[in-house]
Protein backbone atom coordinates (compact mmCIF):
# COMPACT_ATOMS: atom_id res chain seq x y z
CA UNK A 1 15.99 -13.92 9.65
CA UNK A 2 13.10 -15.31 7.77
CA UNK A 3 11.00 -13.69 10.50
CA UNK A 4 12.34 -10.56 10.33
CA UNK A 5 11.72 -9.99 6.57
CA UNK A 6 8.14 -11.36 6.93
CA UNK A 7 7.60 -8.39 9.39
CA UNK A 8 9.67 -5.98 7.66
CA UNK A 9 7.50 -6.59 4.44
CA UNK A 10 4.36 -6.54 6.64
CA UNK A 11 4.71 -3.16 7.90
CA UNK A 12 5.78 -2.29 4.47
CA UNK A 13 2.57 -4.12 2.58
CA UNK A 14 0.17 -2.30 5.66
CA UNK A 15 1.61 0.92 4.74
CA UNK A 16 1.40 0.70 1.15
CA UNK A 17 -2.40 -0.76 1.33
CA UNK A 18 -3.44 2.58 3.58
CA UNK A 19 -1.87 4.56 1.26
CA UNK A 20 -3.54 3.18 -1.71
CA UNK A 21 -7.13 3.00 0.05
CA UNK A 22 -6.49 6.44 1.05
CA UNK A 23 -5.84 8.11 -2.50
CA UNK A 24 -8.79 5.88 -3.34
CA UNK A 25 -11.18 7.73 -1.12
CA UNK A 26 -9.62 11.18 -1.26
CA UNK A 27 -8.55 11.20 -5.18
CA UNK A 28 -10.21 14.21 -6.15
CA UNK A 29 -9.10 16.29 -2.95
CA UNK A 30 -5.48 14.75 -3.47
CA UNK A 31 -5.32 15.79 -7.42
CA UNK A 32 -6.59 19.08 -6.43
CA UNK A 33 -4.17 20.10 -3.72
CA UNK A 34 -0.94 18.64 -5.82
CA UNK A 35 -2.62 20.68 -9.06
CA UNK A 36 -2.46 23.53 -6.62
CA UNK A 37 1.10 23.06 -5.58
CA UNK A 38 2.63 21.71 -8.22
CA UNK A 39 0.71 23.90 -11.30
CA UNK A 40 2.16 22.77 -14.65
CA UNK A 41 4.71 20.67 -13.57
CA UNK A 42 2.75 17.62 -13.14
CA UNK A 43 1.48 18.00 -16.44
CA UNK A 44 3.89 15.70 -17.33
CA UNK A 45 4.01 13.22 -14.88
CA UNK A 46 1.17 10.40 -15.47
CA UNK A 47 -0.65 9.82 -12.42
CA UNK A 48 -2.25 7.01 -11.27
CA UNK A 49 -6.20 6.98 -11.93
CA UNK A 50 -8.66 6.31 -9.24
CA UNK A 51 -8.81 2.41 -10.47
CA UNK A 52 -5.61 2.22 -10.36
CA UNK A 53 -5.51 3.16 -6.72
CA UNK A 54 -8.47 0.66 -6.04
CA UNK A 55 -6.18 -2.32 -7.61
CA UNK A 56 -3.18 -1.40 -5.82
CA UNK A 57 -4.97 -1.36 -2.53
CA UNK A 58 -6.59 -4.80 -2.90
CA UNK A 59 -3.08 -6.26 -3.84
CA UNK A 60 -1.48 -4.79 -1.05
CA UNK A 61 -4.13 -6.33 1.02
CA UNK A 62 -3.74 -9.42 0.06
CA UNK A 63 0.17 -9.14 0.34
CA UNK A 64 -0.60 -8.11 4.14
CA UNK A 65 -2.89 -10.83 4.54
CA UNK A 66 -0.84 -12.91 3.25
CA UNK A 67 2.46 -11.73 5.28
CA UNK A 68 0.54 -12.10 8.11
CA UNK A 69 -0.38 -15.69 7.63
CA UNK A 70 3.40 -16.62 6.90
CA UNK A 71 3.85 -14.64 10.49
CA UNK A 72 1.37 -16.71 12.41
CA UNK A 73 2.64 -19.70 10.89
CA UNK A 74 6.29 -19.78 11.24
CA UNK A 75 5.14 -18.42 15.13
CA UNK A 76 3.14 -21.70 15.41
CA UNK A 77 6.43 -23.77 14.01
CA UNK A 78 8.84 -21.83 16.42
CA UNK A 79 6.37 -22.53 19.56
CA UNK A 80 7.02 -26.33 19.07
């Protein structure tokens, strides 16, 4: 059980971390398009700044980093 939450959270922490980096890299391109699309309706929504992207990313990769390690460990444990 513990297992399976370790892996569901790792997928979960990898997937978040791409996003982040991703919006990191492609901010302006990203605010354009949904400026675009969404016109003066997300006026009023506060979005994340480019920063905050950065930050989230290098949590998220230390949460899969993490995850991972608990993954390789509790595989080690189970081999015995």
């Amino acid at each position: 059980m513990i297992e399976l939450m370790g892996w569901i959270c790792l997928v979960i922490s990898l997937v978040l971390m791409l996003y982040h980096h991703y919006m990191y890299t492609n901010y302006d391109e990203a605010y354009n398009f949904m400026k675009r699309k969404y016109g003066q309706r997300l006026a009023k929504i506060k979005l994340p700044s480019r920063d905050d992207h950065f930050n989230y990313g290098q949590k998220f990769s230390y949460y899969t980093a993490g995850f991972a390690a608990l993954l390789i460990i509790l595989n080690l444990l189970h081999g015995e």
